[in-house]
C-alpha atoms as a PDB file:
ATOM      1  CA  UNK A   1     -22.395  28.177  63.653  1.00  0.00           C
ATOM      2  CA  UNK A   2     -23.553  24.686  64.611  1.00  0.00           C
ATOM      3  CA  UNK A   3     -27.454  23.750  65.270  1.00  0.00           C
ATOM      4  CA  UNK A   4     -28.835  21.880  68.152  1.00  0.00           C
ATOM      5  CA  UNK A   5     -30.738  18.417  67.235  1.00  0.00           C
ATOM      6  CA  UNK A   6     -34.201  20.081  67.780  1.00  0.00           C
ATOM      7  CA  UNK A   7     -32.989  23.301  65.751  1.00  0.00           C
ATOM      8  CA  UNK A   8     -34.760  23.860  62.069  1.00  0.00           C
ATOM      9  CA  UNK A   9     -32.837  24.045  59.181  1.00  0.00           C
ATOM     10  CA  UNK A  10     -32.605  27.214  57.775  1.00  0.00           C
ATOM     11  CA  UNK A  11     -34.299  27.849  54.409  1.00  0.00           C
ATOM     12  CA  UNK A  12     -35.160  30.341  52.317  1.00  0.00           C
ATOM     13  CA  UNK A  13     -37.693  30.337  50.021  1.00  0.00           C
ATOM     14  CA  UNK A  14     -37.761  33.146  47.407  1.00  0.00           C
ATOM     15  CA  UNK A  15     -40.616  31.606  44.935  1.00  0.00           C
ATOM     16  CA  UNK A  16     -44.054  29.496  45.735  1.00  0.00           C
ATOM     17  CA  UNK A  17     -43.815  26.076  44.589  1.00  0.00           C
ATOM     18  CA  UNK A  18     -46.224  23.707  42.540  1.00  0.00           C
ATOM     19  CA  UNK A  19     -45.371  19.963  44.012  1.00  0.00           C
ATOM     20  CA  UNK A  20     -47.288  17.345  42.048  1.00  0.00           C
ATOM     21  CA  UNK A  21     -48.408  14.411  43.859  1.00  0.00           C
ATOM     22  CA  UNK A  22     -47.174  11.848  41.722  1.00  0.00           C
ATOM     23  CA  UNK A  23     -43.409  13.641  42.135  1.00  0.00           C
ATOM     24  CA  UNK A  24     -43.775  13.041  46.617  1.00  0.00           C
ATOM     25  CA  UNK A  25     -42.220  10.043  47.589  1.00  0.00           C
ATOM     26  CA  UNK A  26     -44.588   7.617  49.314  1.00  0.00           C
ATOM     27  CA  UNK A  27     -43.540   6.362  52.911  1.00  0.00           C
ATOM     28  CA  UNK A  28     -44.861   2.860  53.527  1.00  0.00           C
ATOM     29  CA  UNK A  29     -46.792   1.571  56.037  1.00  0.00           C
ATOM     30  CA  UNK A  30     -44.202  -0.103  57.845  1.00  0.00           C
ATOM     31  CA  UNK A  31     -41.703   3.161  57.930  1.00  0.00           C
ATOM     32  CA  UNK A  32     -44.535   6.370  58.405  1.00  0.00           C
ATOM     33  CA  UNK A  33     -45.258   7.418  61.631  1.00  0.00           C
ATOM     34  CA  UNK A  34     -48.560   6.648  61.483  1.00  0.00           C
ATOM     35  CA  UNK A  35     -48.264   3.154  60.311  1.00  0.00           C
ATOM     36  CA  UNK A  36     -50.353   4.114  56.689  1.00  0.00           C
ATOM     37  CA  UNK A  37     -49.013   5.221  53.679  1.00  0.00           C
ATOM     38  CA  UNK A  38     -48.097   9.104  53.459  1.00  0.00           C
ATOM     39  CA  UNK A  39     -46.415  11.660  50.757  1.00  0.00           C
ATOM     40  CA  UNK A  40     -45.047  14.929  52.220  1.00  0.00           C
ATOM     41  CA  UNK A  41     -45.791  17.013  49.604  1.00  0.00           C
ATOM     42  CA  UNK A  42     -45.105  20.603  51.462  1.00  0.00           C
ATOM     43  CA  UNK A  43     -42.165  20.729  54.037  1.00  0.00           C
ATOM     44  CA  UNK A  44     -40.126  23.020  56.242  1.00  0.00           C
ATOM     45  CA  UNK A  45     -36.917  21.550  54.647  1.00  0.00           C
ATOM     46  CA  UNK A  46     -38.162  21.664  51.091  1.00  0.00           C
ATOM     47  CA  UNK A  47     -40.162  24.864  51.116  1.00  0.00           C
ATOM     48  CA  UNK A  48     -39.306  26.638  54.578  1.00  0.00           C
ATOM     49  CA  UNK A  49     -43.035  26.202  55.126  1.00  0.00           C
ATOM     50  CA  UNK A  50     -44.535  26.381  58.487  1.00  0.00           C
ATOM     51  CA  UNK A  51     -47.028  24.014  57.273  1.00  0.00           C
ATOM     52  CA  UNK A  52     -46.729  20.479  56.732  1.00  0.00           C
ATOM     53  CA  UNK A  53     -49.116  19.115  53.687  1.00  0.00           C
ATOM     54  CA  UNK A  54     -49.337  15.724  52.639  1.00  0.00           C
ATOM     55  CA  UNK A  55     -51.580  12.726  51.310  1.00  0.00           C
ATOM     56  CA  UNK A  56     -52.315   9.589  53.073  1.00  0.00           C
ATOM     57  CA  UNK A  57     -53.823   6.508  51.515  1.00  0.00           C
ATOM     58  CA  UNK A  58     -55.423   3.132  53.957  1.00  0.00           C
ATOM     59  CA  UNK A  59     -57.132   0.094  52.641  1.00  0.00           C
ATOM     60  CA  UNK A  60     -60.393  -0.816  54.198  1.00  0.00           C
ATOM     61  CA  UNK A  61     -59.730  -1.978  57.943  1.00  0.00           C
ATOM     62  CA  UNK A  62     -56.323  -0.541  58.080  1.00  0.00           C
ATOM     63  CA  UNK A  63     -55.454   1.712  61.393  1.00  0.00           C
ATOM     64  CA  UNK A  64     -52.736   3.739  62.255  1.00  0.00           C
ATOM     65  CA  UNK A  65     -50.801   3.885  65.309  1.00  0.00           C
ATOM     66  CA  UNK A  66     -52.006   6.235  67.940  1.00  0.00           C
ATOM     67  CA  UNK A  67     -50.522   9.642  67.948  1.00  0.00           C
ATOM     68  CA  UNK A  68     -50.556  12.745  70.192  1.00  0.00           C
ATOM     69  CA  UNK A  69     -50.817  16.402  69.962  1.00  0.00           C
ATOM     70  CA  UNK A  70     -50.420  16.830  73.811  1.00  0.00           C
ATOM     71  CA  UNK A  71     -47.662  19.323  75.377  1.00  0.00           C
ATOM     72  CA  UNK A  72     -45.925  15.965  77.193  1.00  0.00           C
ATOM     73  CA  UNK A  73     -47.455  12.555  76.637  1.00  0.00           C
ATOM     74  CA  UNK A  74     -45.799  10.018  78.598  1.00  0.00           C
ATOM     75  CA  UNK A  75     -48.801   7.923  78.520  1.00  0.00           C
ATOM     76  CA  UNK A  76     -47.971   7.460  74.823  1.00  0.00           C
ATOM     77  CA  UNK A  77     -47.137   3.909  73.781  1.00  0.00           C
ATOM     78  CA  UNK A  78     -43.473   2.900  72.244  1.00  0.00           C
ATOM     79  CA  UNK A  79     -44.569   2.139  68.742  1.00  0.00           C
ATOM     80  CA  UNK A  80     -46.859   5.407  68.530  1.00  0.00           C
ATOM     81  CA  UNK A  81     -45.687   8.739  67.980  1.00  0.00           C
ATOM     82  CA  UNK A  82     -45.331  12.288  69.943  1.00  0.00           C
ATOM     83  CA  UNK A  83     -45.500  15.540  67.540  1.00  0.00           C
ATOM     84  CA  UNK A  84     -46.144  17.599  70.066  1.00  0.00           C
ATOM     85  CA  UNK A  85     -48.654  20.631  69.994  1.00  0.00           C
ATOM     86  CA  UNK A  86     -50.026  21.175  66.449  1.00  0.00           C
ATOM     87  CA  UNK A  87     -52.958  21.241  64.801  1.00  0.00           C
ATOM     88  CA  UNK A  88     -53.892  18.675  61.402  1.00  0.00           C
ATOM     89  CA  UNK A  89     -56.660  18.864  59.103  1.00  0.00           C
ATOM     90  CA  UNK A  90     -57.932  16.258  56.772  1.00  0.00           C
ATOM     91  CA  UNK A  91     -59.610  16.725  53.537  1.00  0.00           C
ATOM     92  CA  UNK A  92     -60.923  13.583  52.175  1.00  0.00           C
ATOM     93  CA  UNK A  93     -61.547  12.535  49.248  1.00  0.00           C
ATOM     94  CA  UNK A  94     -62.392   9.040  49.031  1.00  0.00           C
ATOM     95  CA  UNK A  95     -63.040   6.357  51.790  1.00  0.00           C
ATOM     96  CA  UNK A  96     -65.100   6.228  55.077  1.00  0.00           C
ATOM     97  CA  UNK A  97     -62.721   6.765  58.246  1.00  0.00           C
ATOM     98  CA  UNK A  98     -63.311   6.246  61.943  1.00  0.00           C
ATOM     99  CA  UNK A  99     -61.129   8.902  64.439  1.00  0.00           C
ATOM    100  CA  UNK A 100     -61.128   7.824  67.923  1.00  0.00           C
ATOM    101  CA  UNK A 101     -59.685  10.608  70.656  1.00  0.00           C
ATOM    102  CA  UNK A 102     -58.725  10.620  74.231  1.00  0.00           C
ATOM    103  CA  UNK A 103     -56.414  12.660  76.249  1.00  0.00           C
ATOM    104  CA  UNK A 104     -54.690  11.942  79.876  1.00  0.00           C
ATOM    105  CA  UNK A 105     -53.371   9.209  81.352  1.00  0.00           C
ATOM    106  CA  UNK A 106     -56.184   6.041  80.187  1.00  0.00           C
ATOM    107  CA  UNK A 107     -54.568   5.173  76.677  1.00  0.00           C
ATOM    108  CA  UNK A 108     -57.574   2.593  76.176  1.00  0.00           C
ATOM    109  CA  UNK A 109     -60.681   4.991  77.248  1.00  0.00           C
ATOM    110  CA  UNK A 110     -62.311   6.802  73.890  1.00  0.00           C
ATOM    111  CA  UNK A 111     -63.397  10.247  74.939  1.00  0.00           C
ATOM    112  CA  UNK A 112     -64.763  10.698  71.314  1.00  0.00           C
ATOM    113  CA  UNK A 113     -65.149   9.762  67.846  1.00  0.00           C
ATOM    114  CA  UNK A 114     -66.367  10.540  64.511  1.00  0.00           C
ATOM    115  CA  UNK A 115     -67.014   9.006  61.387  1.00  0.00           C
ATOM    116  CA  UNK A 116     -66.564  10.914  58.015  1.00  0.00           C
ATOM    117  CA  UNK A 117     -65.783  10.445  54.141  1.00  0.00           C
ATOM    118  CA  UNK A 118     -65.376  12.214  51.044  1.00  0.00           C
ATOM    119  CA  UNK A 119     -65.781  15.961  50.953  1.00  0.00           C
ATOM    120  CA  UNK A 120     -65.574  16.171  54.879  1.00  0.00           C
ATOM    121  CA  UNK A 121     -63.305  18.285  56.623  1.00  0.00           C
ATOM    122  CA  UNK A 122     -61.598  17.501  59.665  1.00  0.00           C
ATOM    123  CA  UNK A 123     -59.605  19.636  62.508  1.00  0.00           C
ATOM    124  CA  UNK A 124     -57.777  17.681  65.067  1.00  0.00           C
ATOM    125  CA  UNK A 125     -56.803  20.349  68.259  1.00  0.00           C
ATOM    126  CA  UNK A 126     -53.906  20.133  69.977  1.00  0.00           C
ATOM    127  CA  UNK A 127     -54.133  18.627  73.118  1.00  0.00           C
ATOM    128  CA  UNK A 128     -55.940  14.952  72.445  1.00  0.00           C
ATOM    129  CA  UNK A 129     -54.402  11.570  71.421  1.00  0.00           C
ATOM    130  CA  UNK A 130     -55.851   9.848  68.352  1.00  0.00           C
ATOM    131  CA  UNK A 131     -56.194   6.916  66.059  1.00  0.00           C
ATOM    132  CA  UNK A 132     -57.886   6.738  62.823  1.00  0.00           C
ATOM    133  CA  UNK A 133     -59.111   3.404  61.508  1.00  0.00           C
ATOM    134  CA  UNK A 134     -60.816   3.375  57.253  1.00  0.00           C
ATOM    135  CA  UNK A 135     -63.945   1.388  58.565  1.00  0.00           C
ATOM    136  CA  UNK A 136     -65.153   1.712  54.681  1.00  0.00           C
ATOM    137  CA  UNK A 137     -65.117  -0.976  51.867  1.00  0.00           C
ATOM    138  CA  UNK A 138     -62.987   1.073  49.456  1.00  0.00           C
ATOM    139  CA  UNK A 139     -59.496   2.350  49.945  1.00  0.00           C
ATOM    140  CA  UNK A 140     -58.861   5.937  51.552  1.00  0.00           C
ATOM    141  CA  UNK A 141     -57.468   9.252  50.510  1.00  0.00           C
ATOM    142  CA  UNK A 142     -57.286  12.440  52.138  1.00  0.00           C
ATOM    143  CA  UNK A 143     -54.478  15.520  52.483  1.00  0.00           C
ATOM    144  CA  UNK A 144     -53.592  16.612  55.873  1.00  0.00           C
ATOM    145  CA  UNK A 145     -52.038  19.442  56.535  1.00  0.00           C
ATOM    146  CA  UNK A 146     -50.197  20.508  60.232  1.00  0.00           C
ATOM    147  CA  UNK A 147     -48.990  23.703  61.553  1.00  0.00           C
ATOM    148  CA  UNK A 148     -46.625  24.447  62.768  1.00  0.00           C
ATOM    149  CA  UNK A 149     -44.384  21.559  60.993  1.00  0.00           C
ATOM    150  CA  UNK A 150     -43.926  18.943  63.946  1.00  0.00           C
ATOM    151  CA  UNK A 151     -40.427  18.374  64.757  1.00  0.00           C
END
């Protein structure tokens, strides 16, 4: 039986897994989503997770893209990205970051932001467009996790 494009993969996972970080494969800036370096670390291909979990890394005064969590985002630019409705969490663990959010149809009004660094915790709802910017003098790390696994 054939899959549709915006089917899953089925997977079965009959063990929990340990996935170093130094084993992900890094995405460059220029080809991630979000326009900074990422590692997937836990996926629904790889581990027929429901969770995404990964590591992102920014040098001071890099920004990503802007990306949205809302149901249908048409107000979303060409060169940002759509996942849809999830939620993400950062930890962080070094670097000082700046998130901007907004939701509807003004792409360049901030409704909010927040700055935070290491040992923070972030939740970004579903529902809001975002952008995060390291606004600190040292490069950034942080995991992120998303559920359910955008497609």
């Amino acid at each position: 039986m054939s899959r549709g494009p915006d089917e899953e993969p089925e997977v079965t996972v009959t063990e929990p897994s340990v996935v170093p970080l130094g084993s992900a494969r890094v995405i460059p800036a220029d080809q991630a989503p979000t326009r900074v370096r990422i590692a997937r670390l836990i996926t629904a291909r790889d581990h027929g997770s429901r969770l995404l979990l990964g590591a992102s890394w920014s040098d001071p005064g890099e920004r990503t893209n802007t990306w949205s969590f809302e149901p249908d985002d048409a107000a979303i630019g060409a060169d940002d990205h759509h996942y849809g409705e999830v939620d993400e969490f950062y930890y962080v663990v070094s670097g000082r970051f700046r998130l901007t959010w907004q939701r509807g149809e003004g792409t360049d009004e901030v409704s909010g932001a927040a700055e935070f660094g290491p040992d923070d915790a972030v939740h970004l709802p579903p529902g809001w467009r975002y952008q995060l910017e390291n606004v600190g003098a040292e490069p950034g790390f942080f995991i992120y996790g998303m559920t359910p696994t955008p497609h």
